[in-house]
PDB file of N, CA and C in Angstrom:
ATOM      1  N   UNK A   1      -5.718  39.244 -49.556  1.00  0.00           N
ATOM      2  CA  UNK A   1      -4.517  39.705 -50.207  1.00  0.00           C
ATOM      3  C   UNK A   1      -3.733  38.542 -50.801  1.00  0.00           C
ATOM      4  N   UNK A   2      -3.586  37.449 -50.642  1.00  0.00           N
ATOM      5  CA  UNK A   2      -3.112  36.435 -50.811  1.00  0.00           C
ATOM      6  C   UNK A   2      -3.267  35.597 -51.656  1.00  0.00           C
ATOM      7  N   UNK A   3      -4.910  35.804 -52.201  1.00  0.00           N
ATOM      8  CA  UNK A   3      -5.668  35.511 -53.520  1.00  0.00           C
ATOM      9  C   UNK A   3      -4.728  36.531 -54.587  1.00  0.00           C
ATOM     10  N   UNK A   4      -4.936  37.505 -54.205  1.00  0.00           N
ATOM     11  CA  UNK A   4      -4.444  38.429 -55.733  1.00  0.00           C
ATOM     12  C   UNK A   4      -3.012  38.392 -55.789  1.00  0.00           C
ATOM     13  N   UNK A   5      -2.296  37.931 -54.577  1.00  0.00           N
ATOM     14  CA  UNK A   5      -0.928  37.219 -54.788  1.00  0.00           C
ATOM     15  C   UNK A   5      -0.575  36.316 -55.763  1.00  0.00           C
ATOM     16  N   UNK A   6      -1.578  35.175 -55.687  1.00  0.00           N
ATOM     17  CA  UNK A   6      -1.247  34.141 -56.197  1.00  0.00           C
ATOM     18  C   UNK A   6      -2.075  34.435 -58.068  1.00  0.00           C
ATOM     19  N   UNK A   7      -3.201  35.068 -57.846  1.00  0.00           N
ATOM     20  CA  UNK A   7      -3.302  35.293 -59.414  1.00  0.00           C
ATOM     21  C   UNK A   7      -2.861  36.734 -60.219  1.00  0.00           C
ATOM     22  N   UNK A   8      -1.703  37.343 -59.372  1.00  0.00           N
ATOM     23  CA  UNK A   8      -1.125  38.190 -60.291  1.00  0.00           C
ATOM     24  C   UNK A   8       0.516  38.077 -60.106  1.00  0.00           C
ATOM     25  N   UNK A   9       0.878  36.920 -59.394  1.00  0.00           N
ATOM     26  CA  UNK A   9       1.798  36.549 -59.336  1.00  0.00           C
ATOM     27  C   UNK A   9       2.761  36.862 -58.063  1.00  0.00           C
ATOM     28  N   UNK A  10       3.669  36.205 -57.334  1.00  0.00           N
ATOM     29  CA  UNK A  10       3.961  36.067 -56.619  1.00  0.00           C
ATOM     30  C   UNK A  10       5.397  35.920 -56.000  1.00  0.00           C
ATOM     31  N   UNK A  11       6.509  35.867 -55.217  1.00  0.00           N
ATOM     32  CA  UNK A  11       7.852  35.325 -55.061  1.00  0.00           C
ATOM     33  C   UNK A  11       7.816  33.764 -55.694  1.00  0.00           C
ATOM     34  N   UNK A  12       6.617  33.340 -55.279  1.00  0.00           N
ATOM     35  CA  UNK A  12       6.986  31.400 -55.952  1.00  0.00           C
ATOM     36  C   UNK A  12       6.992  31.453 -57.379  1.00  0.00           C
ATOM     37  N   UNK A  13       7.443  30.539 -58.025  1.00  0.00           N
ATOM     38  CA  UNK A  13       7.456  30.189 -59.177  1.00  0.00           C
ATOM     39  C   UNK A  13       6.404  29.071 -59.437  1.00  0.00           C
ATOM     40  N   UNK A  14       5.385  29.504 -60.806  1.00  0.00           N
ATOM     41  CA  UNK A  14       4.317  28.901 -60.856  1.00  0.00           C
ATOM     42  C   UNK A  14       4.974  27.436 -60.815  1.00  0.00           C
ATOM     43  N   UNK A  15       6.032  27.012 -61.730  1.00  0.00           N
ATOM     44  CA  UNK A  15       6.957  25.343 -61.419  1.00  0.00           C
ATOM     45  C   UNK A  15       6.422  24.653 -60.444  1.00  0.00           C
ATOM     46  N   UNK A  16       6.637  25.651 -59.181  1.00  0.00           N
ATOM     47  CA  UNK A  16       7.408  24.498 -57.541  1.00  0.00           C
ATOM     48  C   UNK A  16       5.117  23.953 -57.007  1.00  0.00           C
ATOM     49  N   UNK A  17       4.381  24.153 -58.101  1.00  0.00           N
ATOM     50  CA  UNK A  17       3.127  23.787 -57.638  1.00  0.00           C
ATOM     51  C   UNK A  17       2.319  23.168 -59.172  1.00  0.00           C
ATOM     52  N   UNK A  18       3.168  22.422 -59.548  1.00  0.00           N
ATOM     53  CA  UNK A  18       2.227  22.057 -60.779  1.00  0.00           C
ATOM     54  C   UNK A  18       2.584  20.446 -60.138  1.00  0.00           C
ATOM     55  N   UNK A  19       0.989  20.278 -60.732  1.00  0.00           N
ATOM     56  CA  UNK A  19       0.304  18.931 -60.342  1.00  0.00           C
ATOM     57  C   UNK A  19       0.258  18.110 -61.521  1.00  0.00           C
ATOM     58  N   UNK A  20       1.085  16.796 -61.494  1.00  0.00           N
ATOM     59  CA  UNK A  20       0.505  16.097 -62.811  1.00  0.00           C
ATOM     60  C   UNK A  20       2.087  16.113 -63.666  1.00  0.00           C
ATOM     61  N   UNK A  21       1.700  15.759 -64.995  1.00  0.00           N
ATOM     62  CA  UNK A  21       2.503  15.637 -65.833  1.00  0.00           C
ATOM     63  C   UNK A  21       1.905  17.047 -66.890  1.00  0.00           C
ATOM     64  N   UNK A  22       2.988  17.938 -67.227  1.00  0.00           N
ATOM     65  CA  UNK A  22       2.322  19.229 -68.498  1.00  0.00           C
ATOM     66  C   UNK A  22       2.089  18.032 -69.715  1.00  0.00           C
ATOM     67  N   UNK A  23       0.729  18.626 -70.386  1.00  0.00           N
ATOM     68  CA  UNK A  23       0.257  18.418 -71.727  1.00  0.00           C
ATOM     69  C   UNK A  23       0.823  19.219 -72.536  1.00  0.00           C
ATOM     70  N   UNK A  24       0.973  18.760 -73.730  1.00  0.00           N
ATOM     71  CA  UNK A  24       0.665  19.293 -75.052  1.00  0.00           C
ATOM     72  C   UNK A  24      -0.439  19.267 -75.574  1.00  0.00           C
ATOM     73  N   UNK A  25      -0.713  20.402 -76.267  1.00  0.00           N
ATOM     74  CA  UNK A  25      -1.745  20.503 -77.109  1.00  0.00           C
ATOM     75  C   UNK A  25      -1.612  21.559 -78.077  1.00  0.00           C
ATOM     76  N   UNK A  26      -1.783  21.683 -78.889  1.00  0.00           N
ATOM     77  CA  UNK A  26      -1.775  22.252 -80.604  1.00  0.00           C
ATOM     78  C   UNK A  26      -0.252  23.549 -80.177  1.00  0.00           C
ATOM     79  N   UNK A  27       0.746  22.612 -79.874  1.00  0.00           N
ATOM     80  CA  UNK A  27       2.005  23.388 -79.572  1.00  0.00           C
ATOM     81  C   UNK A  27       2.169  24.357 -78.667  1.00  0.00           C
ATOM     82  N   UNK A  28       1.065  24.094 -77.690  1.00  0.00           N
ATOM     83  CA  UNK A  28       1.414  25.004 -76.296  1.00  0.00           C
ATOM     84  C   UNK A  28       1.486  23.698 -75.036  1.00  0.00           C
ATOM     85  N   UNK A  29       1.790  24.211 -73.932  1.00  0.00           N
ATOM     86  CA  UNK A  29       2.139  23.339 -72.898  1.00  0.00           C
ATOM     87  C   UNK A  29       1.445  24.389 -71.791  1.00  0.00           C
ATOM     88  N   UNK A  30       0.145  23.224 -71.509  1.00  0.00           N
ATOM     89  CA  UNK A  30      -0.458  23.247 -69.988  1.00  0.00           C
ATOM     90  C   UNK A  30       0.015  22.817 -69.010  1.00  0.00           C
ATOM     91  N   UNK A  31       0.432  23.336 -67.886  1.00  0.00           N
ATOM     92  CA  UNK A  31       0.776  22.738 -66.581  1.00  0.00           C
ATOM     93  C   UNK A  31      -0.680  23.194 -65.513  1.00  0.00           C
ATOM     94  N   UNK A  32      -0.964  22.287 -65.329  1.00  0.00           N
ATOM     95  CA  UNK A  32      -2.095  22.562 -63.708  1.00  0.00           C
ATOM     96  C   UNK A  32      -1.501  22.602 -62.707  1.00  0.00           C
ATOM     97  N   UNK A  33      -1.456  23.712 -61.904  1.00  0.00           N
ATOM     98  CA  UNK A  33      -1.134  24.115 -60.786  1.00  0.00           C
ATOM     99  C   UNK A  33      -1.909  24.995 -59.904  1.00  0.00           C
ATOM    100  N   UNK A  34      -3.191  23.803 -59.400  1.00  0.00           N
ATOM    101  CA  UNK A  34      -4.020  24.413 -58.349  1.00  0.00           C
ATOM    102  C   UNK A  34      -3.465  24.472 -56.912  1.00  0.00           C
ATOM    103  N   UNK A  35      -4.012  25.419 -56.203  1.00  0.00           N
ATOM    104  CA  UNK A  35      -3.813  25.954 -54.625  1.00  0.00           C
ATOM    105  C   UNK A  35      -4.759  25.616 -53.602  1.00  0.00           C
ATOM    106  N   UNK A  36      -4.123  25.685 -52.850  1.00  0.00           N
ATOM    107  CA  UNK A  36      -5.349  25.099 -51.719  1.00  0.00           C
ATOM    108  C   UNK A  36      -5.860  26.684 -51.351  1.00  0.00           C
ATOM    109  N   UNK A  37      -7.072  26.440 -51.215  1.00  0.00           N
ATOM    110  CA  UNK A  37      -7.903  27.610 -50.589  1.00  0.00           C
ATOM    111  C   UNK A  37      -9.118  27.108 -49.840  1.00  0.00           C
ATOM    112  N   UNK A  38      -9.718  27.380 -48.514  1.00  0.00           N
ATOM    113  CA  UNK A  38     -10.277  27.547 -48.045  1.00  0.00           C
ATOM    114  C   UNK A  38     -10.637  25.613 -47.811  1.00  0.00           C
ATOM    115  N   UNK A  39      -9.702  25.308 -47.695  1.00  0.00           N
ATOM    116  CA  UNK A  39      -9.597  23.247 -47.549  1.00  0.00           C
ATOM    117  C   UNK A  39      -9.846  22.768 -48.533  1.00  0.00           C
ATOM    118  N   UNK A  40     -10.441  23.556 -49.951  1.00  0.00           N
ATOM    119  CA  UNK A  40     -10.175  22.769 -51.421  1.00  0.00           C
ATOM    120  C   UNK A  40      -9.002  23.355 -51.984  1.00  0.00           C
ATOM    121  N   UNK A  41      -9.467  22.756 -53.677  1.00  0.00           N
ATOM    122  CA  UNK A  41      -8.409  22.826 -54.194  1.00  0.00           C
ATOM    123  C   UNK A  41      -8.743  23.547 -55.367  1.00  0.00           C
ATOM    124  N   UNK A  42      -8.327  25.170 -55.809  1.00  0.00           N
ATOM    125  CA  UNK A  42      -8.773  26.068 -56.557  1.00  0.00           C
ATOM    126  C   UNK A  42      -8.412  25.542 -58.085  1.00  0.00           C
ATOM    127  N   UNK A  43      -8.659  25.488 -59.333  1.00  0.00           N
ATOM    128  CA  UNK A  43      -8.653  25.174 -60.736  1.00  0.00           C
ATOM    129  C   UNK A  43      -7.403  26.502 -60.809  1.00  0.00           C
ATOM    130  N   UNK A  44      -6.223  26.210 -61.361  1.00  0.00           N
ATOM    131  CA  UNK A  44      -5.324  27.256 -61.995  1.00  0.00           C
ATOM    132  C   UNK A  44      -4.245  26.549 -62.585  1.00  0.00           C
ATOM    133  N   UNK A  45      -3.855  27.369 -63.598  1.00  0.00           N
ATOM    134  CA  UNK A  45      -2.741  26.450 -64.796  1.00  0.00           C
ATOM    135  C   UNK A  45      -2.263  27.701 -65.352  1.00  0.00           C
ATOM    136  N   UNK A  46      -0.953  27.049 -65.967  1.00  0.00           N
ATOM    137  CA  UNK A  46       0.337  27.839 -66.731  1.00  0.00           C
ATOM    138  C   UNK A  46      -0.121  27.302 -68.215  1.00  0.00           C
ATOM    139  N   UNK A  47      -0.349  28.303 -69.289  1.00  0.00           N
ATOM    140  CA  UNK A  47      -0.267  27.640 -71.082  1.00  0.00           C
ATOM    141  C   UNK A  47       1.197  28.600 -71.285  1.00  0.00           C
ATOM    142  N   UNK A  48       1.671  27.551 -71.921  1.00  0.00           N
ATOM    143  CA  UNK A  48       2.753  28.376 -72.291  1.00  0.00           C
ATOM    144  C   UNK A  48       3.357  27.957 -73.844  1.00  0.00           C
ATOM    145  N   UNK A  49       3.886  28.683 -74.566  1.00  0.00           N
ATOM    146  CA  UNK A  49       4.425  28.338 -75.621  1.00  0.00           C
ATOM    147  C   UNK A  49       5.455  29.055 -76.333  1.00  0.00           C
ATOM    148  N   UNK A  50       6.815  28.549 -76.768  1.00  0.00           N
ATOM    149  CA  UNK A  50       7.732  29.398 -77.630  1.00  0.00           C
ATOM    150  C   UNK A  50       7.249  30.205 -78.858  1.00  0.00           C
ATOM    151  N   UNK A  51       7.511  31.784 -78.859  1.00  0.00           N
ATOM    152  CA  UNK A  51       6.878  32.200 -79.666  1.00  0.00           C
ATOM    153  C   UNK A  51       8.537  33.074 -80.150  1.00  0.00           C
ATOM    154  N   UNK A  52       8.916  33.107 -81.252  1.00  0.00           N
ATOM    155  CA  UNK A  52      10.236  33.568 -81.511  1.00  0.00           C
ATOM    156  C   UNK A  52      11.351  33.638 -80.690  1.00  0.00           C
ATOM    157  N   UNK A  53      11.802  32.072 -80.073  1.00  0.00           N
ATOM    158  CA  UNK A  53      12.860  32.426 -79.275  1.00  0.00           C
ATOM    159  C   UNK A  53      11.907  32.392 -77.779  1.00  0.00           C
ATOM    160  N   UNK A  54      11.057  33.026 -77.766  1.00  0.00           N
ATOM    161  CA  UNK A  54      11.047  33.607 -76.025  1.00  0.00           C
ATOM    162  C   UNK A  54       9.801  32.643 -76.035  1.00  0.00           C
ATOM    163  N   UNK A  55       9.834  32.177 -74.162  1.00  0.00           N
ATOM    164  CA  UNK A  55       8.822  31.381 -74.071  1.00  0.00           C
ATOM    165  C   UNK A  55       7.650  32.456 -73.113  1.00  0.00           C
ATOM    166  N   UNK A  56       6.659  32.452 -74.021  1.00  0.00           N
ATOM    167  CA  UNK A  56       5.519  32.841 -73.609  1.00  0.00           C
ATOM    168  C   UNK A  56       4.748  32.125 -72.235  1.00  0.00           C
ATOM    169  N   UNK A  57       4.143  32.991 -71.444  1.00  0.00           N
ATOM    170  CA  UNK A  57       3.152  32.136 -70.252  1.00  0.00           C
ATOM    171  C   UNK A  57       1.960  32.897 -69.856  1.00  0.00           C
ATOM    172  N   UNK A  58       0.990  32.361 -69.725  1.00  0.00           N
ATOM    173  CA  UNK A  58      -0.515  32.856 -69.324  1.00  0.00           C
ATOM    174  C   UNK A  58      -0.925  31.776 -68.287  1.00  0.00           C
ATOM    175  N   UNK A  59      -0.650  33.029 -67.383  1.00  0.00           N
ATOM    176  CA  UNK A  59      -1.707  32.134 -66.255  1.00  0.00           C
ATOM    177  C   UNK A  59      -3.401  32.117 -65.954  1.00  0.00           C
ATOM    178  N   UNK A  60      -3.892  31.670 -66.258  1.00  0.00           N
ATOM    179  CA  UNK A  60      -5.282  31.469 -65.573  1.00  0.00           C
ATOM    180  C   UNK A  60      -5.926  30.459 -64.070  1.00  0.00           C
ATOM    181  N   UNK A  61      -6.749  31.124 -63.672  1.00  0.00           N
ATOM    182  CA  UNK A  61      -7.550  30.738 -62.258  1.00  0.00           C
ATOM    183  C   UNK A  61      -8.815  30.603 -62.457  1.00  0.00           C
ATOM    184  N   UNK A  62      -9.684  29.784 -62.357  1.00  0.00           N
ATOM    185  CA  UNK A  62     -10.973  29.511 -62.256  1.00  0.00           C
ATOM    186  C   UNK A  62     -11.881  29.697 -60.862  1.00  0.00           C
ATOM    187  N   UNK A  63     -13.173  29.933 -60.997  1.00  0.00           N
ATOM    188  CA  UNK A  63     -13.401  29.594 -59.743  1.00  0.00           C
ATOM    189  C   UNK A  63     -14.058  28.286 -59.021  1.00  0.00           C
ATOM    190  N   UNK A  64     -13.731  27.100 -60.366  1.00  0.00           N
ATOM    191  CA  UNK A  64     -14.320  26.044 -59.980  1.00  0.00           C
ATOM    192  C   UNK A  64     -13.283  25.314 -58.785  1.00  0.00           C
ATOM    193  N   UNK A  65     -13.490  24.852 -58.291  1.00  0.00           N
ATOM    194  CA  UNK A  65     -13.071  24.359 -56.620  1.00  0.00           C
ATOM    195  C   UNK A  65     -12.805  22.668 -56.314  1.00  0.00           C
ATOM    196  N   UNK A  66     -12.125  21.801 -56.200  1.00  0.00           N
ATOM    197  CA  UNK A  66     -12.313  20.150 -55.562  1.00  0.00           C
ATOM    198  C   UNK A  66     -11.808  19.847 -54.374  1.00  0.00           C
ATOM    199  N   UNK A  67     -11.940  18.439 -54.364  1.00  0.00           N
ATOM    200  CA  UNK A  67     -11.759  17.916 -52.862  1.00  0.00           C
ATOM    201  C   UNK A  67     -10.246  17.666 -52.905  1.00  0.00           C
ATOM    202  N   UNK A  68      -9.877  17.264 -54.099  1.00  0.00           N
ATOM    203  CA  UNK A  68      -8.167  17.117 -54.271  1.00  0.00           C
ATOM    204  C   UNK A  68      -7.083  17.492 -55.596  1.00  0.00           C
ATOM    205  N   UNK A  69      -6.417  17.703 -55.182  1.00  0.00           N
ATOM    206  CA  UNK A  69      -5.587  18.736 -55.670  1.00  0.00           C
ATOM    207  C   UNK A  69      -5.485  17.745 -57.481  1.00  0.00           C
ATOM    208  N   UNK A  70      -5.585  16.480 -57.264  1.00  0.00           N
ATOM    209  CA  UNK A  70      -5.916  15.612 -58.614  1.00  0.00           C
ATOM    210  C   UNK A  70      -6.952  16.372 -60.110  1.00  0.00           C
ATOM    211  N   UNK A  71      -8.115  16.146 -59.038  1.00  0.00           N
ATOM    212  CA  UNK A  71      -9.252  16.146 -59.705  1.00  0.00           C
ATOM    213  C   UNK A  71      -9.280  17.473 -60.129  1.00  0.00           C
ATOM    214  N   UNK A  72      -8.602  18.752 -59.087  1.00  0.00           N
ATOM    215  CA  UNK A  72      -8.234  20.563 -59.989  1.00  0.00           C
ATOM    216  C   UNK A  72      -7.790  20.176 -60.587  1.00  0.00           C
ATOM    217  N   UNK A  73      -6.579  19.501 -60.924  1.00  0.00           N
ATOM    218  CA  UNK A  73      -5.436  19.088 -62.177  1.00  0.00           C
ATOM    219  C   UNK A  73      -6.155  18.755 -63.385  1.00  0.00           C
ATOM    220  N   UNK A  74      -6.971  17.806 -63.169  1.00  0.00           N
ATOM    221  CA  UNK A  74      -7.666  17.268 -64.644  1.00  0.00           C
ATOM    222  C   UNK A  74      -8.575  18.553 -64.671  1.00  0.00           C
ATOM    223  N   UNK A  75      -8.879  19.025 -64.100  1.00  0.00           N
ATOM    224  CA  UNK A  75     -10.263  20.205 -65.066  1.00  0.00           C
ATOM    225  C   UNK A  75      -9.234  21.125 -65.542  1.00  0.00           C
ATOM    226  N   UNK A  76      -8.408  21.704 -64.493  1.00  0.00           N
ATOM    227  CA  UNK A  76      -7.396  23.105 -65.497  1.00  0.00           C
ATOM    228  C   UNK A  76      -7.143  22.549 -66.863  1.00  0.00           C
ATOM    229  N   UNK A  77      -6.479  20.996 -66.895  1.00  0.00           N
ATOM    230  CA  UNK A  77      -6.084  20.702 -68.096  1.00  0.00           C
ATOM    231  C   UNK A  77      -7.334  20.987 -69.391  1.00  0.00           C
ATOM    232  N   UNK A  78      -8.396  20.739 -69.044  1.00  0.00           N
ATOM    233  CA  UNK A  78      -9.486  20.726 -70.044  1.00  0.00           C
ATOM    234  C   UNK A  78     -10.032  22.302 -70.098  1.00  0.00           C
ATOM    235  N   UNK A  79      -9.846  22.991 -69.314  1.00  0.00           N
ATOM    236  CA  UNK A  79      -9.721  24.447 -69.379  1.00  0.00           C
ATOM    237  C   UNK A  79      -8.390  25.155 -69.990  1.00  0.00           C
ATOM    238  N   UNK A  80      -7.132  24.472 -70.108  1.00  0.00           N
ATOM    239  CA  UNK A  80      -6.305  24.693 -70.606  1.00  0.00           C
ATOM    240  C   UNK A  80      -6.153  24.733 -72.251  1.00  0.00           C
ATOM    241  N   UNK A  81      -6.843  23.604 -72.807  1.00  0.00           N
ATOM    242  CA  UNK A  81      -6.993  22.894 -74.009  1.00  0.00           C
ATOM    243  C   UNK A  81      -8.266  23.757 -74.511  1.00  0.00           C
ATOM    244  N   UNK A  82      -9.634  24.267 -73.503  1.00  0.00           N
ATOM    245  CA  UNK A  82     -10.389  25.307 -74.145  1.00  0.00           C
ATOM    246  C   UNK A  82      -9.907  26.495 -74.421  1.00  0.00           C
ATOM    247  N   UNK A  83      -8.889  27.597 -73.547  1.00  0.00           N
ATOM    248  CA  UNK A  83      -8.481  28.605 -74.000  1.00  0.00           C
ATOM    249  C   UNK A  83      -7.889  28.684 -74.942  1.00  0.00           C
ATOM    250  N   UNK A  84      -6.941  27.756 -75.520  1.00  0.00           N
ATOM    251  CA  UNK A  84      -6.226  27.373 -76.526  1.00  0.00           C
ATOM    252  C   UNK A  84      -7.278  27.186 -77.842  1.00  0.00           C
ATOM    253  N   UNK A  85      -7.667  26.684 -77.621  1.00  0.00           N
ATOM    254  CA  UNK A  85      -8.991  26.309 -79.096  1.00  0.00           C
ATOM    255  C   UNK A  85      -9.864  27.738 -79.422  1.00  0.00           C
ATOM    256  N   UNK A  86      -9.981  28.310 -78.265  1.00  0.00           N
ATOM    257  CA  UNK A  86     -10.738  29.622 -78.023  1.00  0.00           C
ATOM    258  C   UNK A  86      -9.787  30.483 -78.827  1.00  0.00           C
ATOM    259  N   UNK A  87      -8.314  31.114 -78.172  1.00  0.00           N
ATOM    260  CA  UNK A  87      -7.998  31.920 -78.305  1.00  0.00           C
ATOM    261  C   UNK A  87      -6.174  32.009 -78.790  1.00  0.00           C
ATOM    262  N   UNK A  88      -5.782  30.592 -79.415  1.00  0.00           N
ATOM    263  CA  UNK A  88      -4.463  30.086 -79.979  1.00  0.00           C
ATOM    264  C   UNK A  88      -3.724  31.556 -79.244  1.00  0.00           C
ATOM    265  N   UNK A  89      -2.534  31.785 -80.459  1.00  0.00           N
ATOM    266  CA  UNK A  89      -1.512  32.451 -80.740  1.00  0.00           C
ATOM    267  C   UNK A  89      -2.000  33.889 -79.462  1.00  0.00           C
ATOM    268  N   UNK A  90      -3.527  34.460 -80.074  1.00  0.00           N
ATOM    269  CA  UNK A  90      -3.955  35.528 -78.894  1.00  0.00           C
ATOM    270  C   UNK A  90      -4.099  35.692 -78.195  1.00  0.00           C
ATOM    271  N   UNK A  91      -4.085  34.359 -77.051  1.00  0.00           N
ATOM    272  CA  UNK A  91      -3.684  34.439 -75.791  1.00  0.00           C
ATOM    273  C   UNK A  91      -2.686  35.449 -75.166  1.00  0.00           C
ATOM    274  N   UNK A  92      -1.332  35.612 -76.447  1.00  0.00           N
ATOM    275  CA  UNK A  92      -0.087  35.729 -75.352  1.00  0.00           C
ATOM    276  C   UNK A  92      -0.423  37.752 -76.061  1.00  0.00           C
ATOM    277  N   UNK A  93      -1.488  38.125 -76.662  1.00  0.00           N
ATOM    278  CA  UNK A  93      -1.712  39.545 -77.464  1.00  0.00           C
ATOM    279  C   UNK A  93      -1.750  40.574 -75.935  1.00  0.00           C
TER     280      UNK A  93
END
């Protein structure tokens, strides 16, 4: 239950668990904010971007997994930067 907490959202605010410094990339902003699960560290990130006024957010979760909460940080980011190239503006559709 606690899984589908955290990827359909939750009392926390995705904020109080982002790892790293947020990127830019082609005018959206990745934050990585992986979770510990099962003694690793699960791949999940915030893209977000102002779209008229209101700031848009999409969360995604992977099921790729590390030893530290670092090394999730750098892959969400490069998973962050693929959905974006994948799927710009239609992400937030």
């Amino acid at each position: 239950m606690s899984f589908l907490k955290r990827l359909f959202g939750s009392e926390k605010s995705a904020e109080q668990g982002t790892v790293g410094k947020p990127e830019e990339h082609k005018g959206f902003t990745i934050r990585a904010t992986p979770f510990s699960q099962e003694g690793q560290f699960q791949t999940c990130g915030v893209i977000s971007k102002e779209i008229g006024g209101e700031v848009k957010e999409h969360r995604f979760v992977r099921a790729d997994r590390f030893p530290s909460a670092d090394l999730a940080a750098e892959h969400a980011i490069r998973k962050g930067r693929q959905i974006i190239d994948e799927q710009g503006d239609a992400l937030f559709s």
